[in-house]
PDB file of N, CA and C in Angstrom:
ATOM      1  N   UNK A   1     164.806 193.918  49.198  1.00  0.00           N
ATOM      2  CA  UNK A   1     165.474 192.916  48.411  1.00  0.00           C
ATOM      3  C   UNK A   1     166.473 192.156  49.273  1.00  0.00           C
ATOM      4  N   UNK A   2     167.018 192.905  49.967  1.00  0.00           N
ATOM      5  CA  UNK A   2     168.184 192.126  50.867  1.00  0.00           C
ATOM      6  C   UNK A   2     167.643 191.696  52.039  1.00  0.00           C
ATOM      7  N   UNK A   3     166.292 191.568  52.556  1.00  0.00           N
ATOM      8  CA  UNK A   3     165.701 190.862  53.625  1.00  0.00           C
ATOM      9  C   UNK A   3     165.513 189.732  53.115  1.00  0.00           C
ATOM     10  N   UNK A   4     165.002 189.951  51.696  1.00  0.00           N
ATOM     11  CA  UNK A   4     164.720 188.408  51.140  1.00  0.00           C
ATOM     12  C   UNK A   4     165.683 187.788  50.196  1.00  0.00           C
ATOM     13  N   UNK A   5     166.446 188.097  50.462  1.00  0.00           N
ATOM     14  CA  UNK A   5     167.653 187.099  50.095  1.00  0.00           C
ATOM     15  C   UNK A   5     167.992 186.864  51.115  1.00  0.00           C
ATOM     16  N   UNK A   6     168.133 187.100  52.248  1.00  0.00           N
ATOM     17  CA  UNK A   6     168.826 186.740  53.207  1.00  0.00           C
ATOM     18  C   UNK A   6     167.715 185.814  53.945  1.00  0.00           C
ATOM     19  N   UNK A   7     166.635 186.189  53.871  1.00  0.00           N
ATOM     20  CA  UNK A   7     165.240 184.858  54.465  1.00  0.00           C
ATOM     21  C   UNK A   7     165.286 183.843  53.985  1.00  0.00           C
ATOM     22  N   UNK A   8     165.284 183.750  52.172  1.00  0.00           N
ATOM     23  CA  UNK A   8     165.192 182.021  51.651  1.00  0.00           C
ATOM     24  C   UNK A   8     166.741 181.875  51.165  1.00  0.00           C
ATOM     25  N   UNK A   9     167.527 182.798  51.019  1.00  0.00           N
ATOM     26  CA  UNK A   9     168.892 182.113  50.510  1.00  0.00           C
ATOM     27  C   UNK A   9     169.134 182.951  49.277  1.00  0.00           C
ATOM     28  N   UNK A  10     170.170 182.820  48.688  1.00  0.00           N
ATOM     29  CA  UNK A  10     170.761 183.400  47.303  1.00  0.00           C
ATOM     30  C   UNK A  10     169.894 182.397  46.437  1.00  0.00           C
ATOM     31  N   UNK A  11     170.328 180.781  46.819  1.00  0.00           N
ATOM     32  CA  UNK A  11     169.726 179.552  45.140  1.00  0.00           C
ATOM     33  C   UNK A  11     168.834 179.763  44.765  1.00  0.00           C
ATOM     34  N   UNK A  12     167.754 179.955  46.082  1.00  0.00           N
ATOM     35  CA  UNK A  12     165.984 179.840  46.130  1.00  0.00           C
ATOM     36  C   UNK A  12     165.763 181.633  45.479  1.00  0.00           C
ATOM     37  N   UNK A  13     166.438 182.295  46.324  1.00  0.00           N
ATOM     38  CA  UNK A  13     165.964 183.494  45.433  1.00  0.00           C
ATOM     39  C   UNK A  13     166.251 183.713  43.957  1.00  0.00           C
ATOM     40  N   UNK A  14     167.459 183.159  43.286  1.00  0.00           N
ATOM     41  CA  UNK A  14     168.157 183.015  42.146  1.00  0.00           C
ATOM     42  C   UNK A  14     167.030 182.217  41.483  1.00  0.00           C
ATOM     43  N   UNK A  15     166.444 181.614  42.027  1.00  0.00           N
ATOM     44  CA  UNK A  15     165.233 180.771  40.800  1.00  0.00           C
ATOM     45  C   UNK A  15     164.525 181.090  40.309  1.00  0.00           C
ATOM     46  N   UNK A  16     163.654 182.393  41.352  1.00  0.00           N
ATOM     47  CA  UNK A  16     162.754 183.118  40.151  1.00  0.00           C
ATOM     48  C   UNK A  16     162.821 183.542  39.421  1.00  0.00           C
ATOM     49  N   UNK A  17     162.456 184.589  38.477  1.00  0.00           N
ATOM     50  CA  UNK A  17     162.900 185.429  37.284  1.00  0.00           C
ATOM     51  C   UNK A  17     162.127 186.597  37.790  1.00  0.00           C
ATOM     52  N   UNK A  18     161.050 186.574  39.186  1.00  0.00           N
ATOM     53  CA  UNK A  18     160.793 187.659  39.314  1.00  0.00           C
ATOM     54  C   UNK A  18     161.907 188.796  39.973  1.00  0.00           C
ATOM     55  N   UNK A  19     162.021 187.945  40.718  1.00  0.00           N
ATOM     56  CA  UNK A  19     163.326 188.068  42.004  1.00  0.00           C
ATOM     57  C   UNK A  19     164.491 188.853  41.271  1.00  0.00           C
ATOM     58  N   UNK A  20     164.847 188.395  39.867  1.00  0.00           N
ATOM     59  CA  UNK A  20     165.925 188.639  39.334  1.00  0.00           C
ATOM     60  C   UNK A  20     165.360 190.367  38.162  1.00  0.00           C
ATOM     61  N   UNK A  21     164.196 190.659  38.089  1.00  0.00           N
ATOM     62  CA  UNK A  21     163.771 191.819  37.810  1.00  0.00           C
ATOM     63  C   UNK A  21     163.447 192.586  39.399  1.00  0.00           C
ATOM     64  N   UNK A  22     163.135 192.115  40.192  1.00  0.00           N
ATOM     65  CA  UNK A  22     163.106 193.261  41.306  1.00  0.00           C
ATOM     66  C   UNK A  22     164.930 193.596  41.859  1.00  0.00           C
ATOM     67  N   UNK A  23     165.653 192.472  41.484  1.00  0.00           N
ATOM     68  CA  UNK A  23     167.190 192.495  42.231  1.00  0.00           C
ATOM     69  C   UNK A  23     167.794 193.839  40.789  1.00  0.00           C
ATOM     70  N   UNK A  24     167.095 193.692  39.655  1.00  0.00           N
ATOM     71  CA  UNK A  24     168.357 194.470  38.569  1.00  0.00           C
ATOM     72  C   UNK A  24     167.309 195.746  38.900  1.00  0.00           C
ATOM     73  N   UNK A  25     166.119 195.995  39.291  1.00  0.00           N
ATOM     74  CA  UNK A  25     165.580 197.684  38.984  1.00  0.00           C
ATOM     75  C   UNK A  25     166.376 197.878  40.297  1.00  0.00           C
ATOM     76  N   UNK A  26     166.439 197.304  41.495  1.00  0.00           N
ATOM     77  CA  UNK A  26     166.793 198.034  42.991  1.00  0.00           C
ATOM     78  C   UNK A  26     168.316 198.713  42.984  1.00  0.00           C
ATOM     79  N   UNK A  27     169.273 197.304  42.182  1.00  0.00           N
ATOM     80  CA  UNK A  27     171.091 197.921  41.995  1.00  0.00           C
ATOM     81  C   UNK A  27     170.731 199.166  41.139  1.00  0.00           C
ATOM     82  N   UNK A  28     170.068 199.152  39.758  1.00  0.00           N
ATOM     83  CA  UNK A  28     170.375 199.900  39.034  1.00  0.00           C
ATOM     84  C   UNK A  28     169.680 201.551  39.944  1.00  0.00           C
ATOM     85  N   UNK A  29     168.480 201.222  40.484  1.00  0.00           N
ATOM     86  CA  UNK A  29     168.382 202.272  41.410  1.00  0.00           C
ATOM     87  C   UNK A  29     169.180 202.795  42.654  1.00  0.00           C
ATOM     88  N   UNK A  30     169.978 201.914  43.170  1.00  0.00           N
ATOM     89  CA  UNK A  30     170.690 202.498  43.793  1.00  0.00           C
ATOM     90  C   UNK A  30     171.811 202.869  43.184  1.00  0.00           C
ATOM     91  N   UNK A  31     172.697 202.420  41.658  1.00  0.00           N
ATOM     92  CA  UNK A  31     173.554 202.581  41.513  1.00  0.00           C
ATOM     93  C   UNK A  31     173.007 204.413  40.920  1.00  0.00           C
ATOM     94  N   UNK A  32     171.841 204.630  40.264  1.00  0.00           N
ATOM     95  CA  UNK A  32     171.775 205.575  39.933  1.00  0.00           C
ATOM     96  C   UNK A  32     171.826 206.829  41.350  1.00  0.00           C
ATOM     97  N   UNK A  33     171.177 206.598  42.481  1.00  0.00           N
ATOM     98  CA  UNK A  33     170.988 207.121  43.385  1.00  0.00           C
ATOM     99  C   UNK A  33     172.699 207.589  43.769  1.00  0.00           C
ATOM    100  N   UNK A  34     173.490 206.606  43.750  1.00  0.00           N
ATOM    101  CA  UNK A  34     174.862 206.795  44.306  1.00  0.00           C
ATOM    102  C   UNK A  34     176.171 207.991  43.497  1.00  0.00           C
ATOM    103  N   UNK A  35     175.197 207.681  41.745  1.00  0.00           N
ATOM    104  CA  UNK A  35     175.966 208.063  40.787  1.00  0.00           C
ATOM    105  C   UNK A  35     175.773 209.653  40.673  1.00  0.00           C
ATOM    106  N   UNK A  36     174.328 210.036  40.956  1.00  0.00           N
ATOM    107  CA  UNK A  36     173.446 211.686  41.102  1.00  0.00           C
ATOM    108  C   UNK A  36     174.059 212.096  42.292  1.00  0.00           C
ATOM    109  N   UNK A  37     174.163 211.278  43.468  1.00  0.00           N
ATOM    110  CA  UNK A  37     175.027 211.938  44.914  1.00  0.00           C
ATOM    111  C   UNK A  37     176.404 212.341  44.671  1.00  0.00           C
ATOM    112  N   UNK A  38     177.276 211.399  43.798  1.00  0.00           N
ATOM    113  CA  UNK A  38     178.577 212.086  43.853  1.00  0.00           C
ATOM    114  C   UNK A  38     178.903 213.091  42.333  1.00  0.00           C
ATOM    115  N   UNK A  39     178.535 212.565  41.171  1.00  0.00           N
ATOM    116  CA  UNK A  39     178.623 213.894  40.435  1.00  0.00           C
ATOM    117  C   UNK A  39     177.395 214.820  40.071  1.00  0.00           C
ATOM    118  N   UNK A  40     176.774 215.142  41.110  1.00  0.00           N
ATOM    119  CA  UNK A  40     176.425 216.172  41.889  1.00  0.00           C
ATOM    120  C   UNK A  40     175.025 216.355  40.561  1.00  0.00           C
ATOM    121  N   UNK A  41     174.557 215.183  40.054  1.00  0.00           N
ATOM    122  CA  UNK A  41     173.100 215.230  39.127  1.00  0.00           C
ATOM    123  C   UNK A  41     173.629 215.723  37.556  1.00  0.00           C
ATOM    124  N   UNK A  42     174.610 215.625  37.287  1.00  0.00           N
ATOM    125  CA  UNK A  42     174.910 215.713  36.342  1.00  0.00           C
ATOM    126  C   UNK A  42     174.244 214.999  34.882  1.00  0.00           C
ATOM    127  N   UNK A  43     174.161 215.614  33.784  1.00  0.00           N
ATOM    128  CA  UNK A  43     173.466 215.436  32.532  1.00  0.00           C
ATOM    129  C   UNK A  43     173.862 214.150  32.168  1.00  0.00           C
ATOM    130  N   UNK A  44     175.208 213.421  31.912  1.00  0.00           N
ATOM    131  CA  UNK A  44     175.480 212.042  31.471  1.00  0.00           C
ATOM    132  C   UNK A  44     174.591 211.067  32.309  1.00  0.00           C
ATOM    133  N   UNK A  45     173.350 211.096  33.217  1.00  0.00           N
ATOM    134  CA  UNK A  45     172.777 210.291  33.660  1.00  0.00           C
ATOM    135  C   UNK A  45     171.444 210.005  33.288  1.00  0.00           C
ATOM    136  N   UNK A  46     171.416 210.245  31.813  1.00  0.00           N
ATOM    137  CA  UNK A  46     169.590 210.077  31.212  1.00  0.00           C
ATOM    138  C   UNK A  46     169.651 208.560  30.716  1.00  0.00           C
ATOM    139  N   UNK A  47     170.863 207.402  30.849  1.00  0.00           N
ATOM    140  CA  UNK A  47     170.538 206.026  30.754  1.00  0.00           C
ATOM    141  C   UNK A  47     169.570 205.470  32.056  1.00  0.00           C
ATOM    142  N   UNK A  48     170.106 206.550  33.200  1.00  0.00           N
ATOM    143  CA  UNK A  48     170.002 206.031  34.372  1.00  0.00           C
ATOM    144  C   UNK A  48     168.480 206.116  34.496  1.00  0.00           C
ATOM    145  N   UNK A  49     168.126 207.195  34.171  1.00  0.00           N
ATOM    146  CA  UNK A  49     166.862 207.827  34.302  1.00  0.00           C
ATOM    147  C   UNK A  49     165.705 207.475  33.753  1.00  0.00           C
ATOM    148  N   UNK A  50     166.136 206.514  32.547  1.00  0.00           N
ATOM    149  CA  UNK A  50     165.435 206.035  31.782  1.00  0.00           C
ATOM    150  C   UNK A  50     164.303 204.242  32.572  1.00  0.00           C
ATOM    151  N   UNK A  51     165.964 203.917  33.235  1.00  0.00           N
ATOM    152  CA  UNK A  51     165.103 202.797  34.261  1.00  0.00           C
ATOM    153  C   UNK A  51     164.239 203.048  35.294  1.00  0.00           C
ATOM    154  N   UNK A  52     163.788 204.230  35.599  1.00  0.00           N
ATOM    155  CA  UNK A  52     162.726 204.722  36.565  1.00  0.00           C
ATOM    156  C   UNK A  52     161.960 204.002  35.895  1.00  0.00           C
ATOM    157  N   UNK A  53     161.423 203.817  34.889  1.00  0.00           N
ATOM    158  CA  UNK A  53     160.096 203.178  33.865  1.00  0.00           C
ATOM    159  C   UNK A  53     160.243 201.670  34.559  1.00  0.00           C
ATOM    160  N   UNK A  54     161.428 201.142  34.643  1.00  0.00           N
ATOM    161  CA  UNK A  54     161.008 199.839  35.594  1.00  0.00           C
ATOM    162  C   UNK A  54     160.585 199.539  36.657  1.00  0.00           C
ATOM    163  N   UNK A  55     160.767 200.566  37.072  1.00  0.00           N
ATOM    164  CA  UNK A  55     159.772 200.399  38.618  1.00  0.00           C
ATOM    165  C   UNK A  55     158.677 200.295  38.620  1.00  0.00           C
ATOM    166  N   UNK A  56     157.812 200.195  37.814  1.00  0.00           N
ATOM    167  CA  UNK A  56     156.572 200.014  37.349  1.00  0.00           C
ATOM    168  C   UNK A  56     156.219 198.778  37.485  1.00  0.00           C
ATOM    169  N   UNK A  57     157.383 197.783  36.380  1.00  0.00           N
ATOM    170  CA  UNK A  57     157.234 196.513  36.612  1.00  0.00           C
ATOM    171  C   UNK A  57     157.181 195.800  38.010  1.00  0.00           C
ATOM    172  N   UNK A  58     157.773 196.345  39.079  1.00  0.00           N
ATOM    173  CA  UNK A  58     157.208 195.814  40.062  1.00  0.00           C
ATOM    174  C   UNK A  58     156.463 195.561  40.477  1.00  0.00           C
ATOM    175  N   UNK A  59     155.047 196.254  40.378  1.00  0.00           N
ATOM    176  CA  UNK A  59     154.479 196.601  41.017  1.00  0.00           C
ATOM    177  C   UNK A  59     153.225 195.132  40.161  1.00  0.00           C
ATOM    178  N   UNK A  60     153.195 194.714  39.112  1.00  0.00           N
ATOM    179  CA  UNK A  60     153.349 193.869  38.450  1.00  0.00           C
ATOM    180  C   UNK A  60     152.860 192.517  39.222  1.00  0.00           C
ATOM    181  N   UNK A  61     153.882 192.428  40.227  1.00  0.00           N
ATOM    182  CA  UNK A  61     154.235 191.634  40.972  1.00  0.00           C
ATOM    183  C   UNK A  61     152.976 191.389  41.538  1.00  0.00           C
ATOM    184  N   UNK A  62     152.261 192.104  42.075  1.00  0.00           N
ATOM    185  CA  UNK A  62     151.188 192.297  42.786  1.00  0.00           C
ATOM    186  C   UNK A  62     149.978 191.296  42.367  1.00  0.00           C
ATOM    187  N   UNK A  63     149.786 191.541  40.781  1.00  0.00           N
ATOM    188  CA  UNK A  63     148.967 190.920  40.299  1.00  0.00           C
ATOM    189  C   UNK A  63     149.413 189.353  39.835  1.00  0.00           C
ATOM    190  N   UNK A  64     150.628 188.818  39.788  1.00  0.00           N
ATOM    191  CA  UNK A  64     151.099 187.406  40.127  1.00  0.00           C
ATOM    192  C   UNK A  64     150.414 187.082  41.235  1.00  0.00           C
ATOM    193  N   UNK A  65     150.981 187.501  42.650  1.00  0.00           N
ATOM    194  CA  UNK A  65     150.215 187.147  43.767  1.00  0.00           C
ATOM    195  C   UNK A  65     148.636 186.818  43.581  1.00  0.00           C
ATOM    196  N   UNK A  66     147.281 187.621  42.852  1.00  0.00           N
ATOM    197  CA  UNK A  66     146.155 187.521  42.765  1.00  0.00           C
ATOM    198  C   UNK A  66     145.658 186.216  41.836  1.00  0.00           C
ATOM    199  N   UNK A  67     146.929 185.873  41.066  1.00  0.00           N
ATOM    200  CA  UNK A  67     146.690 184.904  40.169  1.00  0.00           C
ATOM    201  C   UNK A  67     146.499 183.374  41.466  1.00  0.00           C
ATOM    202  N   UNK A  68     147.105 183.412  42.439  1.00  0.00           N
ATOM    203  CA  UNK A  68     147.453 182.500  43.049  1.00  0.00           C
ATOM    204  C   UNK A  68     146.910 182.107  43.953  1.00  0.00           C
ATOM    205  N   UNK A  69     146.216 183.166  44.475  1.00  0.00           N
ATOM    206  CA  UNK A  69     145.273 183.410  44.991  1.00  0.00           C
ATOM    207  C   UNK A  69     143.572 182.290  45.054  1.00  0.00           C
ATOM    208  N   UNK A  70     143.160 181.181  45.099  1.00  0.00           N
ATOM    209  CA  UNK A  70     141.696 180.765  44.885  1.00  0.00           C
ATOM    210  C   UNK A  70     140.784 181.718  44.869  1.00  0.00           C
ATOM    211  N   UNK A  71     140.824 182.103  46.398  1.00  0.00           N
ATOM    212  CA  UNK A  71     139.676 183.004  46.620  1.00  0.00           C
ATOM    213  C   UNK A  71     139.256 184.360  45.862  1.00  0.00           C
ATOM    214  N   UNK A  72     140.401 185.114  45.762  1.00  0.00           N
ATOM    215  CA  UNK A  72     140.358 186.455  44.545  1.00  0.00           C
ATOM    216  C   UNK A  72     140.129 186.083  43.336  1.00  0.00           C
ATOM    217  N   UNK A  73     140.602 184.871  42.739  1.00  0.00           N
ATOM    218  CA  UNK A  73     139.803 184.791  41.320  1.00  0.00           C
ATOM    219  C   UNK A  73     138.420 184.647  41.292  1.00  0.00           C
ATOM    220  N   UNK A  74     138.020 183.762  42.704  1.00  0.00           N
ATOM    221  CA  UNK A  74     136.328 183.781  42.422  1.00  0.00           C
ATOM    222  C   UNK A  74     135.558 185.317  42.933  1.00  0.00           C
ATOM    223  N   UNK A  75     136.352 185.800  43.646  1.00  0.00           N
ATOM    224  CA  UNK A  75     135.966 187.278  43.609  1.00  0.00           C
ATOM    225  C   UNK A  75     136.306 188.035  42.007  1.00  0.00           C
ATOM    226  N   UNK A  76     137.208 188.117  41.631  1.00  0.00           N
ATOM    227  CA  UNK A  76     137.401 189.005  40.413  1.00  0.00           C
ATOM    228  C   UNK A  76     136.084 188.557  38.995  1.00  0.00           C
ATOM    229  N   UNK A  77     136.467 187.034  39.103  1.00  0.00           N
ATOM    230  CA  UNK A  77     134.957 186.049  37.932  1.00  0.00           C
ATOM    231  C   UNK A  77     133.827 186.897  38.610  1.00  0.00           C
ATOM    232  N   UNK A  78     133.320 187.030  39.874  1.00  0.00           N
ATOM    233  CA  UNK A  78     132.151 187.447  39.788  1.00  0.00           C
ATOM    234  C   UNK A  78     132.083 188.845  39.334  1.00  0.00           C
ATOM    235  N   UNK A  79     133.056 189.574  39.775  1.00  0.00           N
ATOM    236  CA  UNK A  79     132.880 190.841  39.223  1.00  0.00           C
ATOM    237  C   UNK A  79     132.683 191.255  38.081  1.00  0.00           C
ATOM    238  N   UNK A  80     133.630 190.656  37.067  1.00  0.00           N
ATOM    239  CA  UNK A  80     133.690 190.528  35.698  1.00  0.00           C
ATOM    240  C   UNK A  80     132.142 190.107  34.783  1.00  0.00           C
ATOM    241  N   UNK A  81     131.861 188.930  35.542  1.00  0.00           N
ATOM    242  CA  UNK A  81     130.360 188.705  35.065  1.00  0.00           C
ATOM    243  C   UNK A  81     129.291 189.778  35.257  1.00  0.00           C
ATOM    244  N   UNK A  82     129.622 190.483  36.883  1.00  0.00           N
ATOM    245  CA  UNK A  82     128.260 191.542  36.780  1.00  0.00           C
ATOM    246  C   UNK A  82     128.657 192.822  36.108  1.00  0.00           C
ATOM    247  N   UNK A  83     130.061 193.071  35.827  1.00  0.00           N
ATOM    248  CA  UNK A  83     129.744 194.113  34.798  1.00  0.00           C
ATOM    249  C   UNK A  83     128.767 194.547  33.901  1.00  0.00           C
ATOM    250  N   UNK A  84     128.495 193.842  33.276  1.00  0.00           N
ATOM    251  CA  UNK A  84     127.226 194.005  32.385  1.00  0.00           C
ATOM    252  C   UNK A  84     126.364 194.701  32.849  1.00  0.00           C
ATOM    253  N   UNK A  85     125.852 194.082  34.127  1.00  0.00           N
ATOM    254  CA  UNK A  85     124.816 194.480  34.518  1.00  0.00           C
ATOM    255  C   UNK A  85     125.065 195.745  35.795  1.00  0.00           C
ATOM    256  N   UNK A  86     126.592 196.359  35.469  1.00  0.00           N
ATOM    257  CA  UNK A  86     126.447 197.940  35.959  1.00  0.00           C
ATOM    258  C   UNK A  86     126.664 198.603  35.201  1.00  0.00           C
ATOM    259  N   UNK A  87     127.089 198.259  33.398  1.00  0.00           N
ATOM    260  CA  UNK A  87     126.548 199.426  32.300  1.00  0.00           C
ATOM    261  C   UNK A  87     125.305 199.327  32.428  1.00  0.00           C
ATOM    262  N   UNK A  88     124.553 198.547  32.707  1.00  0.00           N
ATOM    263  CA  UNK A  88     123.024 198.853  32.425  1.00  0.00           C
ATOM    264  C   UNK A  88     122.451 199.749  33.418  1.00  0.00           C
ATOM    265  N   UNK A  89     122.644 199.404  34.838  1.00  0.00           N
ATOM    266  CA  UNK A  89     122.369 200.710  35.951  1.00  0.00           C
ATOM    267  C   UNK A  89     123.000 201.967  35.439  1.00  0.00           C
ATOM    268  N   UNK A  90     124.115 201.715  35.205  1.00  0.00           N
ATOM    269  CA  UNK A  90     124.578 202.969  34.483  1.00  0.00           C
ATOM    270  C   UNK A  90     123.835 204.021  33.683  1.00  0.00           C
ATOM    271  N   UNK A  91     123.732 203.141  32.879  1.00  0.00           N
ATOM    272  CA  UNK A  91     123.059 203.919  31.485  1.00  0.00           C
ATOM    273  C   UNK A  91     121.155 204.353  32.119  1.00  0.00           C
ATOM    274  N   UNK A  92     120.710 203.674  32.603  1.00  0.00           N
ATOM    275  CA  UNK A  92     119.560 203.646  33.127  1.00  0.00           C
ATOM    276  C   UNK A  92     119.616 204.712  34.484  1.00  0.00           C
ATOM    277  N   UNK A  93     120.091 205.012  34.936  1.00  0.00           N
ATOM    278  CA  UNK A  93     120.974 206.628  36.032  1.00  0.00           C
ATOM    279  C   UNK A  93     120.345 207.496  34.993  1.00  0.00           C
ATOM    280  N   UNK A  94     121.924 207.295  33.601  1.00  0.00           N
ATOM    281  CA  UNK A  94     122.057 208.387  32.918  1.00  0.00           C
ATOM    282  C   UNK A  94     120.688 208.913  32.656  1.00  0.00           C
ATOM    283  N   UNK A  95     120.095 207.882  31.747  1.00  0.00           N
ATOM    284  CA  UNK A  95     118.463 208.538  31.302  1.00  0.00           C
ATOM    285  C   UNK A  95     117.865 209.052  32.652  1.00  0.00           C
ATOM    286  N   UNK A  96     117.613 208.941  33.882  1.00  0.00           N
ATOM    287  CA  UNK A  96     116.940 209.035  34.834  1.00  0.00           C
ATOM    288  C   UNK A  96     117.457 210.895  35.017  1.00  0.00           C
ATOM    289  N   UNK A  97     118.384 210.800  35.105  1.00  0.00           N
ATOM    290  CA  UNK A  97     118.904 212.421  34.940  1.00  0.00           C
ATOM    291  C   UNK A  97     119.163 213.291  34.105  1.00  0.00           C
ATOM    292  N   UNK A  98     119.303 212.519  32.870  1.00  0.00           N
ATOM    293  CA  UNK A  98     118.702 213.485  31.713  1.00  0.00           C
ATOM    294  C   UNK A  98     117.327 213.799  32.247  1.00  0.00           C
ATOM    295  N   UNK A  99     116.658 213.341  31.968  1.00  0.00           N
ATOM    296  CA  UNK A  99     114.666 213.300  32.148  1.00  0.00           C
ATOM    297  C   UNK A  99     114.878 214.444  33.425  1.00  0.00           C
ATOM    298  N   UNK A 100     115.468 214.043  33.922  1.00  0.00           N
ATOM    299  CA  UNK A 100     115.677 215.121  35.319  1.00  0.00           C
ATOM    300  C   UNK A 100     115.996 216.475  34.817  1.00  0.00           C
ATOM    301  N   UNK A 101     116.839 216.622  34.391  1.00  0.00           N
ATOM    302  CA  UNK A 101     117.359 218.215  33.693  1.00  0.00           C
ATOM    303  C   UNK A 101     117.012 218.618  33.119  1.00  0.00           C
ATOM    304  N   UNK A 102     116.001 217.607  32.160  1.00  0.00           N
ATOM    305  CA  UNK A 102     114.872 218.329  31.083  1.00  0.00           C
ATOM    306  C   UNK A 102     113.820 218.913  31.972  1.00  0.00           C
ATOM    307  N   UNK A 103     113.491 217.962  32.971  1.00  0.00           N
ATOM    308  CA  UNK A 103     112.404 218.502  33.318  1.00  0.00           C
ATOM    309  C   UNK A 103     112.680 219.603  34.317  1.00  0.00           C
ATOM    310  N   UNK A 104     114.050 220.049  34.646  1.00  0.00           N
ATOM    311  CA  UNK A 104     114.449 221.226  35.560  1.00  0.00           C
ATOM    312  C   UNK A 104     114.292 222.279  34.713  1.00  0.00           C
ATOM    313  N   UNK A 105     114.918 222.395  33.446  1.00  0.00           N
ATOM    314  CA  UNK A 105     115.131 223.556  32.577  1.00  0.00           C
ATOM    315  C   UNK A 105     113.481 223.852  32.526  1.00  0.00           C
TER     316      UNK A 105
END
């Protein structure tokens, strides 16, 4: 977080709204990190504990990037379209090995 504020600036980073969910999970993680080091993990810290669940949202992030991406959407469209046609290999396996196990037993 603090490489990239310090690469495009405070304004430019202040503009996103992603920027401003990766800047509040990192304080609140470190503030929790700082708060378990000095009173020694103590029980009054299950608010703290509770924002672990945001770190999730980061990761979030990832799939913004793919949106933006040209080339990965025409990779992901094709994939999406041949689905179909790997339930059908699928299912067409399955019978192939049933028939198989029948005919083992």
């Amino acid at each position: 977080m603090s490489s990239k504020l310090i690469a495009i600036g405070p304004s430019k980073y202040l503009k996103d709204k992603m920027n401003w969910l990766d800047g509040g999970v990192v304080s609140l993680s470190i503030i929790e990190i700082l708060m378990t080091a000095i009173g020694g993990g103590g029980g009054n810290l299950s608010a703290f504990r509770t924002v672990r669940v945001f770190r999730t949202f980061r990761v979030l992030r990832v799939a913004r990037l793919l949106r933006a991406l040209k080339s990965m959407q025409v990779i992901l469209a094709v994939i999406q379209r041949s689905a179909s046609s790997f339930l059908y290999i699928t299912l067409l396996m399955f019978v192939f090995i049933f028939i198989y196990t029948l005919l083992g037993m």
